[in-house]
Protein backbone atom coordinates (compact mmCIF):
# COMPACT_ATOMS: atom_id res chain seq x y z
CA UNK A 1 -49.58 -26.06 55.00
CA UNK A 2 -49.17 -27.55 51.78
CA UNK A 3 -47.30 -31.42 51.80
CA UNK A 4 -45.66 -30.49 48.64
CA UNK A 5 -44.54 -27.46 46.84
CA UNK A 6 -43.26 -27.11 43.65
CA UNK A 7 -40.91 -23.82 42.42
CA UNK A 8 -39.75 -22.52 38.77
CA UNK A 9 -36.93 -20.70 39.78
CA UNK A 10 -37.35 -17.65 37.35
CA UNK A 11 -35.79 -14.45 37.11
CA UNK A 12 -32.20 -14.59 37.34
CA UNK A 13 -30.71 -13.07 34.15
CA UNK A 14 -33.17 -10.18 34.61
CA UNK A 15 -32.21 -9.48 38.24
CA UNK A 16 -28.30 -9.40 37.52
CA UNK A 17 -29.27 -7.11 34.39
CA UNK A 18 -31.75 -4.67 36.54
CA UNK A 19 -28.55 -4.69 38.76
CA UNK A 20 -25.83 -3.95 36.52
CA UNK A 21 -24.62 -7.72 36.86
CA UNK A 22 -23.05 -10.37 35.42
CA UNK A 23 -25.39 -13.29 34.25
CA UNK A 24 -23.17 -15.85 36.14
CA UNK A 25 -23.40 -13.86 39.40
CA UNK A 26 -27.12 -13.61 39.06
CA UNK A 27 -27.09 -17.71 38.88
CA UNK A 28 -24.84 -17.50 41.30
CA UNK A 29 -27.46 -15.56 43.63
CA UNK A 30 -30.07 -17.96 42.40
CA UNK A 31 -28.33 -20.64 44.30
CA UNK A 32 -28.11 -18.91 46.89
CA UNK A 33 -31.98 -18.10 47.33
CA UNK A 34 -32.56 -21.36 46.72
CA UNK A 35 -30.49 -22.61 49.92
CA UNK A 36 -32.87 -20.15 51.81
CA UNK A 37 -36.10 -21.60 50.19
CA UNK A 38 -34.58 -25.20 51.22
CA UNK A 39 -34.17 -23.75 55.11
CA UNK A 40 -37.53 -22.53 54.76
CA UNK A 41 -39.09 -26.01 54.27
CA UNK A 42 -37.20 -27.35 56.81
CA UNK A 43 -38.37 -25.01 59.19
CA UNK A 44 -41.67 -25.63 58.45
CA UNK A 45 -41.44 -29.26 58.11
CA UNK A 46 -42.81 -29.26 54.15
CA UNK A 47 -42.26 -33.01 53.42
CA UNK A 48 -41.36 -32.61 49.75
CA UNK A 49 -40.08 -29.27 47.26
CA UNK A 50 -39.36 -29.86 43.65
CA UNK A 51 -37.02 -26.48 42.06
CA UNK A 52 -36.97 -26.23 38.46
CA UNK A 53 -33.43 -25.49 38.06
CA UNK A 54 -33.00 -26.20 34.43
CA UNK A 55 -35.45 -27.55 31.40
CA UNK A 56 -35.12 -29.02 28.58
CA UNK A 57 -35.15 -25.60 26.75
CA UNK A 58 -32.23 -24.22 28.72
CA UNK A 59 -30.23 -26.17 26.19
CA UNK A 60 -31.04 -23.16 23.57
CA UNK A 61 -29.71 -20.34 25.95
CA UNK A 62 -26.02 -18.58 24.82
CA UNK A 63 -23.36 -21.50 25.28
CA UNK A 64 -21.29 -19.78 28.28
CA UNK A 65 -24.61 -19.32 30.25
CA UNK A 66 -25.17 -22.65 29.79
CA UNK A 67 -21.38 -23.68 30.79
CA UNK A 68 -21.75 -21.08 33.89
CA UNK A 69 -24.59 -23.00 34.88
CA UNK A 70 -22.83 -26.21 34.81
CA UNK A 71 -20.19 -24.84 36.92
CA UNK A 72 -22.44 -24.26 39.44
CA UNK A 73 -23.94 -27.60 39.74
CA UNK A 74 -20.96 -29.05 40.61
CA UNK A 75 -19.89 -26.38 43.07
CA UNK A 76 -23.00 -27.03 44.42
CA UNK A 77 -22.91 -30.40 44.84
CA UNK A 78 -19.12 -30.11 46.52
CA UNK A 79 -19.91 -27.91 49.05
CA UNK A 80 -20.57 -28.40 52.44
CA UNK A 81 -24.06 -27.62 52.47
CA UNK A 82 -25.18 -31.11 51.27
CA UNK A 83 -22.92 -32.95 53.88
CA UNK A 84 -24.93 -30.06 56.16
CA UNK A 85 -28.56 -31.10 54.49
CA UNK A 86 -27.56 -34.52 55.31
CA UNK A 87 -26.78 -34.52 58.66
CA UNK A 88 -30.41 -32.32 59.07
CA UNK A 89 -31.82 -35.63 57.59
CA UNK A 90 -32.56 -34.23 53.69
CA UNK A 91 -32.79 -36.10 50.71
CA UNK A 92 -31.98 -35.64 47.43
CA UNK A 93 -32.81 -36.50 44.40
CA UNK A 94 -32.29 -35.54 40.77
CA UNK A 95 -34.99 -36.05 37.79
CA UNK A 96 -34.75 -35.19 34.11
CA UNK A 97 -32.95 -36.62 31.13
CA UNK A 98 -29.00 -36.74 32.84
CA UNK A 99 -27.41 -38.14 29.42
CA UNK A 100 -26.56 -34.49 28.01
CA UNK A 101 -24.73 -33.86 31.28
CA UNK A 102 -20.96 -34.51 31.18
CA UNK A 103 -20.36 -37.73 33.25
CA UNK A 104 -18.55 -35.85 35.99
CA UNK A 105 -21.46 -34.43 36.92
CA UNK A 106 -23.93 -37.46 36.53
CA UNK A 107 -21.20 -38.52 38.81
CA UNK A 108 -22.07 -36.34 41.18
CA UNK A 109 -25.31 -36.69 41.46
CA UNK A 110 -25.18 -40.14 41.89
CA UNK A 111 -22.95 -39.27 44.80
CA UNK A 112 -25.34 -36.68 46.67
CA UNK A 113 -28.27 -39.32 45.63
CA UNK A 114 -26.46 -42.43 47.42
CA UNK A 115 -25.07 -40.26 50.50
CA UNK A 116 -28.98 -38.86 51.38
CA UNK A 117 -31.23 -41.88 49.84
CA UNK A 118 -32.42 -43.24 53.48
CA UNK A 119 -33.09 -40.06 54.92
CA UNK A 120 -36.30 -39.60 56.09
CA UNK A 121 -37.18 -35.75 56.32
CA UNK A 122 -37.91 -33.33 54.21
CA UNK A 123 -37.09 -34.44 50.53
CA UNK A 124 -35.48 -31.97 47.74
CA UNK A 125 -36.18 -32.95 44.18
CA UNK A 126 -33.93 -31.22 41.74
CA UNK A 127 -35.38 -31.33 37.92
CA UNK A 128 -32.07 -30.62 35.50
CA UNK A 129 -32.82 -31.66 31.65
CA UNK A 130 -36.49 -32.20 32.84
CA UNK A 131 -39.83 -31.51 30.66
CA UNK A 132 -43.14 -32.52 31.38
CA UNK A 133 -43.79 -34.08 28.32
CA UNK A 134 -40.19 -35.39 28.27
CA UNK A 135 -41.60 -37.11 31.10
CA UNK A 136 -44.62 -38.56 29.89
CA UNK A 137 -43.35 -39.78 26.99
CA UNK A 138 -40.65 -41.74 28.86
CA UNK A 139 -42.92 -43.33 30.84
CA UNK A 140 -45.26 -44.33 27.94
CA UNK A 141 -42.07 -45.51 26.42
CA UNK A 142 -41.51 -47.47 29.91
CA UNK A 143 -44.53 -49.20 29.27
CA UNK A 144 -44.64 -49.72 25.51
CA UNK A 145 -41.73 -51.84 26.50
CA UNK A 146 -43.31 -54.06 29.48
CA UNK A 147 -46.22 -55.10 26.40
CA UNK A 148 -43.84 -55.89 24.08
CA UNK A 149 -41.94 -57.96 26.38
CA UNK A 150 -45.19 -59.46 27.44
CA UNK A 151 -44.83 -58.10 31.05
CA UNK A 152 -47.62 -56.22 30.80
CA UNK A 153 -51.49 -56.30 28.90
CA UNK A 154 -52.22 -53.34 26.95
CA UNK A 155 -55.68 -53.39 28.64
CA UNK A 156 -54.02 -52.66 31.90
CA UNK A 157 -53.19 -49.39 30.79
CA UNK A 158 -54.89 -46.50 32.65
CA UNK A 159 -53.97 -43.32 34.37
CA UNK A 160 -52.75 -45.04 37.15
CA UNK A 161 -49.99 -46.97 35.41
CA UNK A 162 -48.86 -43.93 33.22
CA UNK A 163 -48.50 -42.12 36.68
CA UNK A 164 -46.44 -44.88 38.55
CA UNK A 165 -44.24 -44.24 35.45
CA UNK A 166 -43.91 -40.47 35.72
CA UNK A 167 -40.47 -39.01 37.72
CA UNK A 168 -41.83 -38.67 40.77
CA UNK A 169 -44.38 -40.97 41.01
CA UNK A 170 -42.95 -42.24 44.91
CA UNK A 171 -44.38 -38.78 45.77
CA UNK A 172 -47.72 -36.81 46.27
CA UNK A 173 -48.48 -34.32 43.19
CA UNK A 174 -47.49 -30.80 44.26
CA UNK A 175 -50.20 -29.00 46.60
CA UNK A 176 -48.44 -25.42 45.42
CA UNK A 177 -46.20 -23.89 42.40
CA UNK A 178 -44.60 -20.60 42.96
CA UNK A 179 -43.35 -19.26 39.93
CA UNK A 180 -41.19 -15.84 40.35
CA UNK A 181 -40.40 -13.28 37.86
CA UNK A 182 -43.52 -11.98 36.65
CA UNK A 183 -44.43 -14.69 33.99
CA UNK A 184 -47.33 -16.69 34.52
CA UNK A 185 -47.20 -19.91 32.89
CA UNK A 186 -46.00 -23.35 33.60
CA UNK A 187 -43.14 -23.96 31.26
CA UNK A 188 -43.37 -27.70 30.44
CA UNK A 189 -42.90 -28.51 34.06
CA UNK A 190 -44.14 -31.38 36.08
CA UNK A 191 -47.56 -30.91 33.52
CA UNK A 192 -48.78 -34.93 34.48
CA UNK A 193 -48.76 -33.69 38.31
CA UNK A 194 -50.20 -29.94 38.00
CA UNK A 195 -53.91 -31.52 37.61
CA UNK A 196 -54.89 -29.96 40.51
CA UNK A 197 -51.66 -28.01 41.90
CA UNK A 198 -52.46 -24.26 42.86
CA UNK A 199 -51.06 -21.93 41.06
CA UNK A 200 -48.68 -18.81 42.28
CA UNK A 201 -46.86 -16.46 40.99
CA UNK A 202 -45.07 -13.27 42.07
CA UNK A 203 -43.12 -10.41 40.00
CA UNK A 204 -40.15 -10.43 42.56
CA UNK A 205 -37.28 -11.98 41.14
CA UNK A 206 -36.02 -15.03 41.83
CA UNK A 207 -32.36 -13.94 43.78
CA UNK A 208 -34.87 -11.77 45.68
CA UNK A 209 -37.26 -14.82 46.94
CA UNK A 210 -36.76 -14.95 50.52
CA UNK A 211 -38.67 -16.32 53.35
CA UNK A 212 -41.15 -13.42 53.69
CA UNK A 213 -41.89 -13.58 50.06
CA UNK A 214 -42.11 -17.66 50.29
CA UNK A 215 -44.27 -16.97 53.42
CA UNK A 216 -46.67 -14.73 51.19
CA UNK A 217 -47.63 -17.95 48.60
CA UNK A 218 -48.23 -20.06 51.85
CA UNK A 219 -50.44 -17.61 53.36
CA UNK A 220 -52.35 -16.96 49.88
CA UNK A 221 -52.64 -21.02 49.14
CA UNK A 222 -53.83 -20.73 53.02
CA UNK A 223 -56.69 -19.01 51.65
CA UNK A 224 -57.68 -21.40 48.78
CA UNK A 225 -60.32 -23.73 48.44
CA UNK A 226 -59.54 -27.21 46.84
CA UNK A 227 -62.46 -29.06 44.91
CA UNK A 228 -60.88 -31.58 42.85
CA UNK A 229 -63.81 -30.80 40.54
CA UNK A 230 -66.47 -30.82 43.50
CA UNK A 231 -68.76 -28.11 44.77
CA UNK A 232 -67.91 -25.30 46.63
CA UNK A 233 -70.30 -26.76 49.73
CA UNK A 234 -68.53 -30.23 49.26
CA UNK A 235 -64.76 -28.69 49.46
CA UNK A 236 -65.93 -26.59 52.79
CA UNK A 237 -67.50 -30.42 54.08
CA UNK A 238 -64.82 -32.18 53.80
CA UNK A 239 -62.55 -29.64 55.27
């Protein structure tokens, strides 16, 4: 069972079109899959799941899409299910770039953040405004500061440091990405921590994602053997 999985949530607009729906109420569905994917972890006691819900490039979609989506973030962080994930011992936590959000919002996430921040199960990373190189770059910035101030020698520098910098550098890199919707790329997500994440990804949509289709990636990573750049013979020793 993987520690950590990581999921681009992908798919939406072309389920609601393939079923004569509104954009917003394919989003809307997307949530709602995404609750189920959540219930899923907890049920299996997965320590940590990252979900894509919006990158940096989302900015460039129509403006009401991008307004609808807004919407239903803050729904979302209203409702009762994140009282619910807190009282089942959840956290959550938010990563990306939250200055382009309005400050309602940043509000709220603030809010959810503070409520669940000593909780000790299974954790839920949300990535809103987030990029992977958005996220290297602001930890190289990070540390371009700590030498200037004199904090920190320039020879100290190593992958090590530019990783304690990264978003989620508290937790492991992801073991698994599922990507739905039939592409099969990365999309400038988490690329620091997909050195040696295993790659999935399915045609179903994401509103269509349940737990049989979740249970699917987890039995194909199941069947995966992980080298870190070793031998076949060495992964199978030190299994």
């Amino acid at each position: 069972m993987p520690q950590h999985i990581a999921i681009i949530m992908d798919g939406n607009n072309r389920w609601a079109k393939s079923n004569q729906l509104s954009v917003k109420v394919g989003h809307r569905h997307g949530a709602e899959a995404a609750r189920e994917i959540v219930n899923s972890c907890l049920s299996r006691d997965i320590k940590y799941l990252t979900l894509f819900a919006f990158s940096s490039e989302n900015w460039l979609r129509p403006r009401q899409e991008v307004q609808g989506l807004m919407a239903l973030f803050l729904s979302v962080l209203k409702r009762k299910e994140i009282k619910q994930l807190h009282q089942r011992n959840v956290r959550l936590q938010f990563i990306g770039n939250r200055s382009s959000f309005s400050e309602k919002l940043q509000e709220n996430m603030r809010e959810v953040e503070e409520l669940t921040c000593n909780n000790t199960g299974t954790t839920v990373v949300v990535a809103a405004d987030y990029g992977g190189r958005w996220d290297i770059a602001n930890s190289v910035s990070q540390i371009v500061d700590k030498v200037a101030s004199g904090e920190l020698d320039k020879d100290a520098i190593d992958a090590d440091l530019v990783h304690k910098y990264t978003a989620i550098s508290e937790y492991p890199d992801p073991d698994l990405c599922i990507r739905t919707g039939g592409e099969h790329r990365i999309s400038n997500f988490l690329l620091w921590q997909f050195a040696y994440t295993e790659l999935y990804f399915t045609d179903c949509y994401w509103p269509d994602f349940d737990d049989l289709q979740f249970q699917l990636a987890l039995d194909d990573f199941a069947k995966r053997q992980r080298r870190y750049g070793s031998h076949d013979d060495q992964a199978y020793m030190d299994a």
